[in-house]
PDB file of N, CA and C in Angstrom:
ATOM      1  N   UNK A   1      96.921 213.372 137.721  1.00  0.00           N
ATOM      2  CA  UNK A   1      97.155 211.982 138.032  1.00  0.00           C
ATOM      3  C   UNK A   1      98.457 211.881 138.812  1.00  0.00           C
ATOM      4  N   UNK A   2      98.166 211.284 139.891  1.00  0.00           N
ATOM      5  CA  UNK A   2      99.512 211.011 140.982  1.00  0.00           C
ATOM      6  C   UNK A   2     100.333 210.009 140.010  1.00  0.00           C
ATOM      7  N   UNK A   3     101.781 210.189 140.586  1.00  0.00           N
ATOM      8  CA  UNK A   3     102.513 209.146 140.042  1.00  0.00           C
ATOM      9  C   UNK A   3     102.238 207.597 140.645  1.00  0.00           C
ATOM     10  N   UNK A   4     102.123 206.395 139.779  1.00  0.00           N
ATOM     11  CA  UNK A   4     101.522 205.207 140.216  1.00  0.00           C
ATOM     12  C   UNK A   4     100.080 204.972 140.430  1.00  0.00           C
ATOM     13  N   UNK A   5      99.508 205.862 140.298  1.00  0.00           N
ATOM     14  CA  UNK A   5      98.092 205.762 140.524  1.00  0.00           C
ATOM     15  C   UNK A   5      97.463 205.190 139.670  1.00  0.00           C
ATOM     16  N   UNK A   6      96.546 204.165 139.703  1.00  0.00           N
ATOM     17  CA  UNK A   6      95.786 203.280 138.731  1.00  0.00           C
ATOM     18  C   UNK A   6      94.304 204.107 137.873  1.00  0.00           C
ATOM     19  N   UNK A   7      94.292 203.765 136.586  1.00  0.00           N
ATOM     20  CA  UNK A   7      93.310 204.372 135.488  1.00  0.00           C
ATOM     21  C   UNK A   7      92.271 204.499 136.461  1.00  0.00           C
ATOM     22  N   UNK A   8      91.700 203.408 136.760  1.00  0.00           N
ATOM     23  CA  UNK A   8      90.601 203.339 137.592  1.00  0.00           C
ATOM     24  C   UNK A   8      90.448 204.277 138.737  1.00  0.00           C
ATOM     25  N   UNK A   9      91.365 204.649 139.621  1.00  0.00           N
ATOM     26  CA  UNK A   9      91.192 205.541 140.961  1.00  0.00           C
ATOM     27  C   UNK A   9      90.780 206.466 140.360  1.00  0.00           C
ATOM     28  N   UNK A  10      91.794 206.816 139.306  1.00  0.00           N
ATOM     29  CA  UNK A  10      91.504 208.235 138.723  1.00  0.00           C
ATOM     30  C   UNK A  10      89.936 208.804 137.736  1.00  0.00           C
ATOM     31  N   UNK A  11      89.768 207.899 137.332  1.00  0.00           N
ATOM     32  CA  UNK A  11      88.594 207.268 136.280  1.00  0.00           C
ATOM     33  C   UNK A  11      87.586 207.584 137.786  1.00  0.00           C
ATOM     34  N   UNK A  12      87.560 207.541 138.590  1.00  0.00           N
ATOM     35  CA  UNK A  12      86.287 207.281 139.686  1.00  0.00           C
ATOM     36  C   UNK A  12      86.314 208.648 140.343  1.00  0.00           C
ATOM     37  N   UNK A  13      87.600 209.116 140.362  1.00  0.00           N
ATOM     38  CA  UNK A  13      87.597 210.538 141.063  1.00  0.00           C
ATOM     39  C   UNK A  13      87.039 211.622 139.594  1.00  0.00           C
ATOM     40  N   UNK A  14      87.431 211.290 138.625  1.00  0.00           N
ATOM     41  CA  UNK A  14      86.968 212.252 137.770  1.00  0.00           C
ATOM     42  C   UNK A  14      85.243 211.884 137.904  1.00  0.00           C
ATOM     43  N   UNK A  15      84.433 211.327 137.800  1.00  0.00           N
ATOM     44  CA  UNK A  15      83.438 210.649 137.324  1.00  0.00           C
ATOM     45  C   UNK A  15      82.618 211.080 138.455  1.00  0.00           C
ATOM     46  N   UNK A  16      83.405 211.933 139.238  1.00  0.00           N
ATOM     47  CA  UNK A  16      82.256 212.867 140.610  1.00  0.00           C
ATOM     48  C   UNK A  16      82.409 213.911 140.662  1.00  0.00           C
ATOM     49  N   UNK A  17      82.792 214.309 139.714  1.00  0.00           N
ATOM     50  CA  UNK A  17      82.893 215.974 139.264  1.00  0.00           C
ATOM     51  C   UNK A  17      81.695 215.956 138.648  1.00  0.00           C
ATOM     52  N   UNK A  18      80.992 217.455 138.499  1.00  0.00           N
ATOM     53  CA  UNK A  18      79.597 217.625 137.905  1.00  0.00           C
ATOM     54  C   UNK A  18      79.607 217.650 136.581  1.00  0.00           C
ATOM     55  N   UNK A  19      79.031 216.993 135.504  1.00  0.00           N
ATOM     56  CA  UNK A  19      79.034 216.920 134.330  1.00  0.00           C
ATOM     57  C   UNK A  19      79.699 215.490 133.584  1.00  0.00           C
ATOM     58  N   UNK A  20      80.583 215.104 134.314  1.00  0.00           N
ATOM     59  CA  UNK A  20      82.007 214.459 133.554  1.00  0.00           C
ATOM     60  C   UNK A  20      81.568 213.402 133.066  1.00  0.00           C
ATOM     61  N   UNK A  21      80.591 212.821 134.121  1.00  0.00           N
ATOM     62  CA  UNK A  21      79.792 211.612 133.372  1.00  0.00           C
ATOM     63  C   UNK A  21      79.161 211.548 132.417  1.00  0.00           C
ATOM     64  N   UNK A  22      78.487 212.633 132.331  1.00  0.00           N
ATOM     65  CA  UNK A  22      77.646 212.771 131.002  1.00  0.00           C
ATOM     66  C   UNK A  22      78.645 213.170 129.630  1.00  0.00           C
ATOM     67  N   UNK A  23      79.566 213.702 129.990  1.00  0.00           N
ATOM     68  CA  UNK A  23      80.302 214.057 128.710  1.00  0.00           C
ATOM     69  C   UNK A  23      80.761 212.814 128.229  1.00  0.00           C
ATOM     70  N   UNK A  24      81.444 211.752 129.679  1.00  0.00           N
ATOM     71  CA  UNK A  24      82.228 211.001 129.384  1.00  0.00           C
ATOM     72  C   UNK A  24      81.000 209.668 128.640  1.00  0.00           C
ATOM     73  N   UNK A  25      80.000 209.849 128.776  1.00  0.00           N
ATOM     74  CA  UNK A  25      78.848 208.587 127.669  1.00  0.00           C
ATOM     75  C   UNK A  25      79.068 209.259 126.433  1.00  0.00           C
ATOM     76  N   UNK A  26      79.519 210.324 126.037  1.00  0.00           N
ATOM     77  CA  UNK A  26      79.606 210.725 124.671  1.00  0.00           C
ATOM     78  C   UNK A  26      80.286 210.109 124.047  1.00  0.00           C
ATOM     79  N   UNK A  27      81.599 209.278 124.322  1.00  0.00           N
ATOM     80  CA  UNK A  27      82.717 208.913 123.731  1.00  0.00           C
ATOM     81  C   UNK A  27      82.757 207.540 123.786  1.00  0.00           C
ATOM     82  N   UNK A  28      81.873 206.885 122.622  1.00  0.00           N
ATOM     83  CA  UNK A  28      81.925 205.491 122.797  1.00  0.00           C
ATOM     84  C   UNK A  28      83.287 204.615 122.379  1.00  0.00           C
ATOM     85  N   UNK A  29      84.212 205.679 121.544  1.00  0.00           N
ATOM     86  CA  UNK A  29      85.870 204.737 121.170  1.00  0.00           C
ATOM     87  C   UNK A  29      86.405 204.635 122.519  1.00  0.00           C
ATOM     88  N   UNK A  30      86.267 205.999 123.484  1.00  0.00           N
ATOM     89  CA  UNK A  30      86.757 205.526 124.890  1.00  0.00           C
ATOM     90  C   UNK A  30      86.573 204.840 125.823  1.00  0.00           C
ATOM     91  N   UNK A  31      85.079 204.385 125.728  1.00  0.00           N
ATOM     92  CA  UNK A  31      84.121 203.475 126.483  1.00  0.00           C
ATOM     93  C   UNK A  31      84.598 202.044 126.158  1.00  0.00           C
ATOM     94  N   UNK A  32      84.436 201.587 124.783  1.00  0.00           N
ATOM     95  CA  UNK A  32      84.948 200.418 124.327  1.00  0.00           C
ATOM     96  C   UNK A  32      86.664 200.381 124.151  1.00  0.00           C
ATOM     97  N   UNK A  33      87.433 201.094 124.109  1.00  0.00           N
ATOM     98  CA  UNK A  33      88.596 201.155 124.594  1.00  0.00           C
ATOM     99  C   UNK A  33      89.139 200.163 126.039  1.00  0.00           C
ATOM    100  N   UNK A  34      88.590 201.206 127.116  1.00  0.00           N
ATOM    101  CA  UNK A  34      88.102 200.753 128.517  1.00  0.00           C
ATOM    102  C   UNK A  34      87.930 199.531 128.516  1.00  0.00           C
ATOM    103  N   UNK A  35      86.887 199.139 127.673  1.00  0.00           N
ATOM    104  CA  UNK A  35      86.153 197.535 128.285  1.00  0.00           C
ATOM    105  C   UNK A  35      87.106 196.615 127.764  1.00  0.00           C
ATOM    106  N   UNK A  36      87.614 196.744 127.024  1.00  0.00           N
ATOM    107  CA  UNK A  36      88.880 196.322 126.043  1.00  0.00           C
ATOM    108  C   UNK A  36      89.982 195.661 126.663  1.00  0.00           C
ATOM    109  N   UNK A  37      90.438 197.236 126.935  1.00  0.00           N
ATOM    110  CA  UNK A  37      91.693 196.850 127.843  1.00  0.00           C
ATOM    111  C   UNK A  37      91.364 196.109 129.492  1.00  0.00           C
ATOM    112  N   UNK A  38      90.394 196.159 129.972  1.00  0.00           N
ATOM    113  CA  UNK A  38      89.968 196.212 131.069  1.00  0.00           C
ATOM    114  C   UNK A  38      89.559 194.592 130.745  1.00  0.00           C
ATOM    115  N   UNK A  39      88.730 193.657 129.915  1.00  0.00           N
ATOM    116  CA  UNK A  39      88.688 192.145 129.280  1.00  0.00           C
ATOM    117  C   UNK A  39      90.212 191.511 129.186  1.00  0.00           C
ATOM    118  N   UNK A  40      91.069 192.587 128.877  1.00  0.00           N
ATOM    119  CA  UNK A  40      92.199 191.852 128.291  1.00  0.00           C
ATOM    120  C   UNK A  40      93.476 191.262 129.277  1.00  0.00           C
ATOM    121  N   UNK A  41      93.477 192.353 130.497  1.00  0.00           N
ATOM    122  CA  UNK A  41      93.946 192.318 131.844  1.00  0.00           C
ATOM    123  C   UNK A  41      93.568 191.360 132.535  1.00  0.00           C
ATOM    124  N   UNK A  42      92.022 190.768 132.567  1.00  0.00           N
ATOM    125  CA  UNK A  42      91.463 190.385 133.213  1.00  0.00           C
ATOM    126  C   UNK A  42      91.827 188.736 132.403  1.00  0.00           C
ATOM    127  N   UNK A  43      92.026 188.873 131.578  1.00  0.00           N
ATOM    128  CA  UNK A  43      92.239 187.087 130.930  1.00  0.00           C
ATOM    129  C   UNK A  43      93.379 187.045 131.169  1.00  0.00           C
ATOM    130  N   UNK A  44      94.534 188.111 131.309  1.00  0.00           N
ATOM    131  CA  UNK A  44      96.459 188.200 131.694  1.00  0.00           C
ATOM    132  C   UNK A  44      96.771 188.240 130.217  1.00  0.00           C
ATOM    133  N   UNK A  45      96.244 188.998 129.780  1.00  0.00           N
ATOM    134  CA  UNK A  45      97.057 188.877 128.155  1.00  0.00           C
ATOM    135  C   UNK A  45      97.354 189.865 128.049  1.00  0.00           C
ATOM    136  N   UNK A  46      98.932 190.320 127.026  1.00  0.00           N
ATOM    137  CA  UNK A  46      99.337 190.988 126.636  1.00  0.00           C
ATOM    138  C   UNK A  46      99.075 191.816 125.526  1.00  0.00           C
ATOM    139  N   UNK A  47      98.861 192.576 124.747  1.00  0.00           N
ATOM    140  CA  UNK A  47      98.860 193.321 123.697  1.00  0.00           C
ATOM    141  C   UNK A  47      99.030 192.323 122.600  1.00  0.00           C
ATOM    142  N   UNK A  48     100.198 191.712 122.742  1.00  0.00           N
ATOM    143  CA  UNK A  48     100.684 190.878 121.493  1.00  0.00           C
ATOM    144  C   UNK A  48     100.081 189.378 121.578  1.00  0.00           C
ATOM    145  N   UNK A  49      99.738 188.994 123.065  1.00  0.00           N
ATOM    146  CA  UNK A  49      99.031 187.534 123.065  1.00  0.00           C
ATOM    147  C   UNK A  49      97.775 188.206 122.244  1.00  0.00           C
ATOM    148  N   UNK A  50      97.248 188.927 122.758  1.00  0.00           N
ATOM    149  CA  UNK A  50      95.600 188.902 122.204  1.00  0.00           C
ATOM    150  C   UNK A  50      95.726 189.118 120.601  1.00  0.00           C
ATOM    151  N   UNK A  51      96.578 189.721 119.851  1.00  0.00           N
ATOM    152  CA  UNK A  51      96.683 190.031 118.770  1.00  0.00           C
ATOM    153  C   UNK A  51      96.863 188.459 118.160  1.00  0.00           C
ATOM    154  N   UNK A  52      97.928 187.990 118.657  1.00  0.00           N
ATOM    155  CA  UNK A  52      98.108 186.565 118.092  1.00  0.00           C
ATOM    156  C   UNK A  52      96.544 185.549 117.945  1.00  0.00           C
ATOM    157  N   UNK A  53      95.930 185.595 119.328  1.00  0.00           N
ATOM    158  CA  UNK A  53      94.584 184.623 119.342  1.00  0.00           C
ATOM    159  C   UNK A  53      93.659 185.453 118.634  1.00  0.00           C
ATOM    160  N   UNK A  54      93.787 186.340 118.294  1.00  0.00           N
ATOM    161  CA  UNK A  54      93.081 187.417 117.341  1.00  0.00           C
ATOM    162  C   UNK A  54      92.965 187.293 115.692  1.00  0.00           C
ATOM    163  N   UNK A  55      94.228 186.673 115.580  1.00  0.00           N
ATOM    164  CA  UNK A  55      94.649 186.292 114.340  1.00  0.00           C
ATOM    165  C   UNK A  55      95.203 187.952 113.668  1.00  0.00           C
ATOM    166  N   UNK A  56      96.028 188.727 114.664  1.00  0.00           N
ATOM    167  CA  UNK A  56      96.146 189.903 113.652  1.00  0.00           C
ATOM    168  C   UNK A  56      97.108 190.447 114.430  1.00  0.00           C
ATOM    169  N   UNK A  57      98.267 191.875 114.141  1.00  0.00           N
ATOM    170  CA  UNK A  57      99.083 191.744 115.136  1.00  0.00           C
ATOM    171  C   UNK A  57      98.685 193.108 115.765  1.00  0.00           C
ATOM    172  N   UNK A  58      99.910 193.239 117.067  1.00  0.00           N
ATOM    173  CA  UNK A  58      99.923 193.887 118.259  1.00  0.00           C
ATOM    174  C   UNK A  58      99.542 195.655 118.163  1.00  0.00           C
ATOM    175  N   UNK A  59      99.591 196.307 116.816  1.00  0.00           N
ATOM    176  CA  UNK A  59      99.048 197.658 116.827  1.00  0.00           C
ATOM    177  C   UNK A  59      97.914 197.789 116.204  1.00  0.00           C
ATOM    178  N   UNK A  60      97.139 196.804 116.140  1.00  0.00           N
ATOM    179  CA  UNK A  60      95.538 196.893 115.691  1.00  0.00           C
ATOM    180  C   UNK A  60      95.382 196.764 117.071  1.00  0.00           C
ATOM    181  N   UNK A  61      95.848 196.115 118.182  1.00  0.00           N
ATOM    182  CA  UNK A  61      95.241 195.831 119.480  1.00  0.00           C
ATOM    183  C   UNK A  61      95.626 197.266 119.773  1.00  0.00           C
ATOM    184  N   UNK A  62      96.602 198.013 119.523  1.00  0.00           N
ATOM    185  CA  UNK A  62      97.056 199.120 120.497  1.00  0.00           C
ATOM    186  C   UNK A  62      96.089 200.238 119.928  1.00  0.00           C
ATOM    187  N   UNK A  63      95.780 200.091 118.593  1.00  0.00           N
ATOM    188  CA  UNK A  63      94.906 200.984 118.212  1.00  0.00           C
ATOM    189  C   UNK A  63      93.563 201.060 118.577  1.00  0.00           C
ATOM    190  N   UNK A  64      93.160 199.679 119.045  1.00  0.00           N
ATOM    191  CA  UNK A  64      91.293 199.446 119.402  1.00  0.00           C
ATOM    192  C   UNK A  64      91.373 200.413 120.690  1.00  0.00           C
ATOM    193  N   UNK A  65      92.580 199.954 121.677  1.00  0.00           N
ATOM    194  CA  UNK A  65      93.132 200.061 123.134  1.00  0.00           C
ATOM    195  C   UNK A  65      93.207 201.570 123.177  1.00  0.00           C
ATOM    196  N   UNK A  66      92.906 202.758 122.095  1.00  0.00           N
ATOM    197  CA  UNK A  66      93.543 203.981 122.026  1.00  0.00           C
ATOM    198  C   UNK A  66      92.800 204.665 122.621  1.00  0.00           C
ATOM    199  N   UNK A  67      91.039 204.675 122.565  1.00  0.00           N
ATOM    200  CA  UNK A  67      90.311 205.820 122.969  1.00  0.00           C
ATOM    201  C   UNK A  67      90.028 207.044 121.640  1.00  0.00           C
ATOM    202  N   UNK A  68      90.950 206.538 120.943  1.00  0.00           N
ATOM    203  CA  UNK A  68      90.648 207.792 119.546  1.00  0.00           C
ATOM    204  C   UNK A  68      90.615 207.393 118.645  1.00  0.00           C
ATOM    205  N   UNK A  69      90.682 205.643 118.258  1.00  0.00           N
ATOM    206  CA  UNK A  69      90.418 205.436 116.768  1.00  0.00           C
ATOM    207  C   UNK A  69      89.016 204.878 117.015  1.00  0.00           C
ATOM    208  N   UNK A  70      88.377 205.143 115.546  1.00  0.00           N
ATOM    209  CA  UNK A  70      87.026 205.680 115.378  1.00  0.00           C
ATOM    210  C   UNK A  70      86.660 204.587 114.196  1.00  0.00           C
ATOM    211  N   UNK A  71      87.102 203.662 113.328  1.00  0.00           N
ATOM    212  CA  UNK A  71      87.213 202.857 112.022  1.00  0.00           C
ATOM    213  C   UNK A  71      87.179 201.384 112.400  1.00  0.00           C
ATOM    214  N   UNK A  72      87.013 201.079 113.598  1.00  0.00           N
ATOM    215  CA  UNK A  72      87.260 199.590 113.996  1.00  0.00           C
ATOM    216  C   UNK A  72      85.684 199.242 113.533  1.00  0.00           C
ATOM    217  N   UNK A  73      85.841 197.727 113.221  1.00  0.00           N
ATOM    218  CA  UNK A  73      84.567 196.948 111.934  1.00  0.00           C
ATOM    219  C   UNK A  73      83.931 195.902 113.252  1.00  0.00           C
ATOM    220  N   UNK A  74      82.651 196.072 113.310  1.00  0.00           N
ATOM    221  CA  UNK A  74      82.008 194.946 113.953  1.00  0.00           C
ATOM    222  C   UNK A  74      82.635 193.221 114.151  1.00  0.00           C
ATOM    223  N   UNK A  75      83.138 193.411 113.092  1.00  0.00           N
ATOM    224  CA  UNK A  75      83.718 191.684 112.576  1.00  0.00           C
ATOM    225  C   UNK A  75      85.189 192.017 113.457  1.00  0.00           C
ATOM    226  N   UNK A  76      85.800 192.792 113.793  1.00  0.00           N
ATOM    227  CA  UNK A  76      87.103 193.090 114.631  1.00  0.00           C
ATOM    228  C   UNK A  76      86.910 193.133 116.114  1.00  0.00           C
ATOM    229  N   UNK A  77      85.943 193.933 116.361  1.00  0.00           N
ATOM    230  CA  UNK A  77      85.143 193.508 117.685  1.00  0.00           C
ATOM    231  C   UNK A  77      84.275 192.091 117.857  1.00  0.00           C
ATOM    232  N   UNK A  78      84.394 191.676 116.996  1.00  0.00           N
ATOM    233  CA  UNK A  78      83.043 190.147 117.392  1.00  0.00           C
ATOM    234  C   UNK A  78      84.721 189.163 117.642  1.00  0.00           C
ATOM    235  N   UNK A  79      85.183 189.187 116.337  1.00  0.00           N
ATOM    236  CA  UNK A  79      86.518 188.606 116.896  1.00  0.00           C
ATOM    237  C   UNK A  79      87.233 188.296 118.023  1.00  0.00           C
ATOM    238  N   UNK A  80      87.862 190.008 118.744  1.00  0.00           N
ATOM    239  CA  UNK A  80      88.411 190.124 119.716  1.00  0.00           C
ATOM    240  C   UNK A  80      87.462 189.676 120.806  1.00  0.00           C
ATOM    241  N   UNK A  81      86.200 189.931 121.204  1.00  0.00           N
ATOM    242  CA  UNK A  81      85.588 189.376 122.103  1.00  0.00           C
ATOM    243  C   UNK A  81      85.545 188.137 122.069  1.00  0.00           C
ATOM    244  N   UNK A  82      85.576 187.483 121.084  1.00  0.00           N
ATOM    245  CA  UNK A  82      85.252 185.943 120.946  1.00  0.00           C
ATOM    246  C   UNK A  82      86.603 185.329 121.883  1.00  0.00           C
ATOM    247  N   UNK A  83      87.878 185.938 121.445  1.00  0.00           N
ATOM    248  CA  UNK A  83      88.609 185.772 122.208  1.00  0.00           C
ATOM    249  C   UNK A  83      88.815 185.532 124.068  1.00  0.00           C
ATOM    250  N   UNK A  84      88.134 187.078 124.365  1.00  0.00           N
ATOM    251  CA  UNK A  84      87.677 187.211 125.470  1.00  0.00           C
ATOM    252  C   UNK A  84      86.889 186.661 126.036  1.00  0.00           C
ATOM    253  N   UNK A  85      85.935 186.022 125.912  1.00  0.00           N
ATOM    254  CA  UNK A  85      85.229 184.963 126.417  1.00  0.00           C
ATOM    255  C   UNK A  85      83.942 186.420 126.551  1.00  0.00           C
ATOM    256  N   UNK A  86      83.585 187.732 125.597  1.00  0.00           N
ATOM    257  CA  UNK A  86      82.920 188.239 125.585  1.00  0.00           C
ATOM    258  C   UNK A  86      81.713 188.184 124.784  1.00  0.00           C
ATOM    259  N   UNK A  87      80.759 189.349 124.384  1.00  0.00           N
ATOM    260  CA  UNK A  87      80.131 189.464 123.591  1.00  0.00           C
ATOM    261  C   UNK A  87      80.178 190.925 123.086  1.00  0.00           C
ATOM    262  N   UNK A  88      79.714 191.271 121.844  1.00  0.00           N
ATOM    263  CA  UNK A  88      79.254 192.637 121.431  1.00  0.00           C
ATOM    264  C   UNK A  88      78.101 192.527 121.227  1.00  0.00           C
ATOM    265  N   UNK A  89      77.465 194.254 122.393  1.00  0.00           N
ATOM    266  CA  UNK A  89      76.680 194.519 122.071  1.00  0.00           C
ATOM    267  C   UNK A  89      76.455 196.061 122.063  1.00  0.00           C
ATOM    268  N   UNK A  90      75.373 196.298 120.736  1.00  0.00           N
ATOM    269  CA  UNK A  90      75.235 197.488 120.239  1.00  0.00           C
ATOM    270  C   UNK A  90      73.931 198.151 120.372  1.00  0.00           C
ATOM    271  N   UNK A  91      73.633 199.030 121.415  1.00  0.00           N
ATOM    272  CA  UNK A  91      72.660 200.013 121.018  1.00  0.00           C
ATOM    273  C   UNK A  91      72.394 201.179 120.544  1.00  0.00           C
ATOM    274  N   UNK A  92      71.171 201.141 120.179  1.00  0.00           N
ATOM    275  CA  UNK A  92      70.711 202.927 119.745  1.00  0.00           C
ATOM    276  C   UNK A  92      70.221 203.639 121.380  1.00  0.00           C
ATOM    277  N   UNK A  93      70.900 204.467 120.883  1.00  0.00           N
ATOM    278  CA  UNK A  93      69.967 205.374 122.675  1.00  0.00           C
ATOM    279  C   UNK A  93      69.533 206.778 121.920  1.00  0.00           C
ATOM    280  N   UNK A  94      68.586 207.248 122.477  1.00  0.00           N
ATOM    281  CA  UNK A  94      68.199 209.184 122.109  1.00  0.00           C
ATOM    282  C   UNK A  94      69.504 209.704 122.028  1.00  0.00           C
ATOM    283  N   UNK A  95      69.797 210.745 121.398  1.00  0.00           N
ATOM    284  CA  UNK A  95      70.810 211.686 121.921  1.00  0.00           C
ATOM    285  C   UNK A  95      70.380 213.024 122.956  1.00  0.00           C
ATOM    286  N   UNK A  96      71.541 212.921 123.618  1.00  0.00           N
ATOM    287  CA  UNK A  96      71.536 213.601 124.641  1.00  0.00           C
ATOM    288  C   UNK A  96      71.433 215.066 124.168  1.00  0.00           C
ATOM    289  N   UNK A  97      70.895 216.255 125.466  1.00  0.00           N
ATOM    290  CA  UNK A  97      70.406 217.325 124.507  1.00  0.00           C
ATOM    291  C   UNK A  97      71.449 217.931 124.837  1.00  0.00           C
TER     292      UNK A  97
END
């Protein structure tokens, strides 16, 4: 990663390498991480605003925001989206072989 370079450039250059995509659907804390932080930017909120309209504080947001915590509750995501002017949604897919 260049210095200054945005998640995203980099996120798009990895994502055309052979394989990366498919590994990278494996990791749904990083996926919803992503959409997360990526909802939260997009409304201009901070870590600590969203925690506040969240009703909870700023390192449960940093923890959803992590990519590696794995324990977050449907009712924490229905929440935070509600915030976001989002929705949750959950599927089953095959697993990949």
């Amino acid at each position: 990663m260049k210095k200054g370079e945005k998640w995203e450039t980099v996120r798009e250059r990895l994502m055309q390498k052979p394989g990366v995509a498919q590994e990278y659907a494996k990791l749904p804390p990083i996926i919803v991480a992503e959409q997360l932080i990526r909802a939260r930017q997009e409304k201009g909120l901070t870590q600590a605003e969203l925690a506040k309209l969240v009703g909870t504080c700023q390192p449960v947001i940093s923890k959803l925001e992590s990519g590696s915590y794995h324990r977050y509750t449907l009712r924490t995501l229905e929440k935070v989206a509600e915030v976001l002017d989002r929705t949750v949604e959950i599927t089953f897919k095959p697993k990949a072989a």
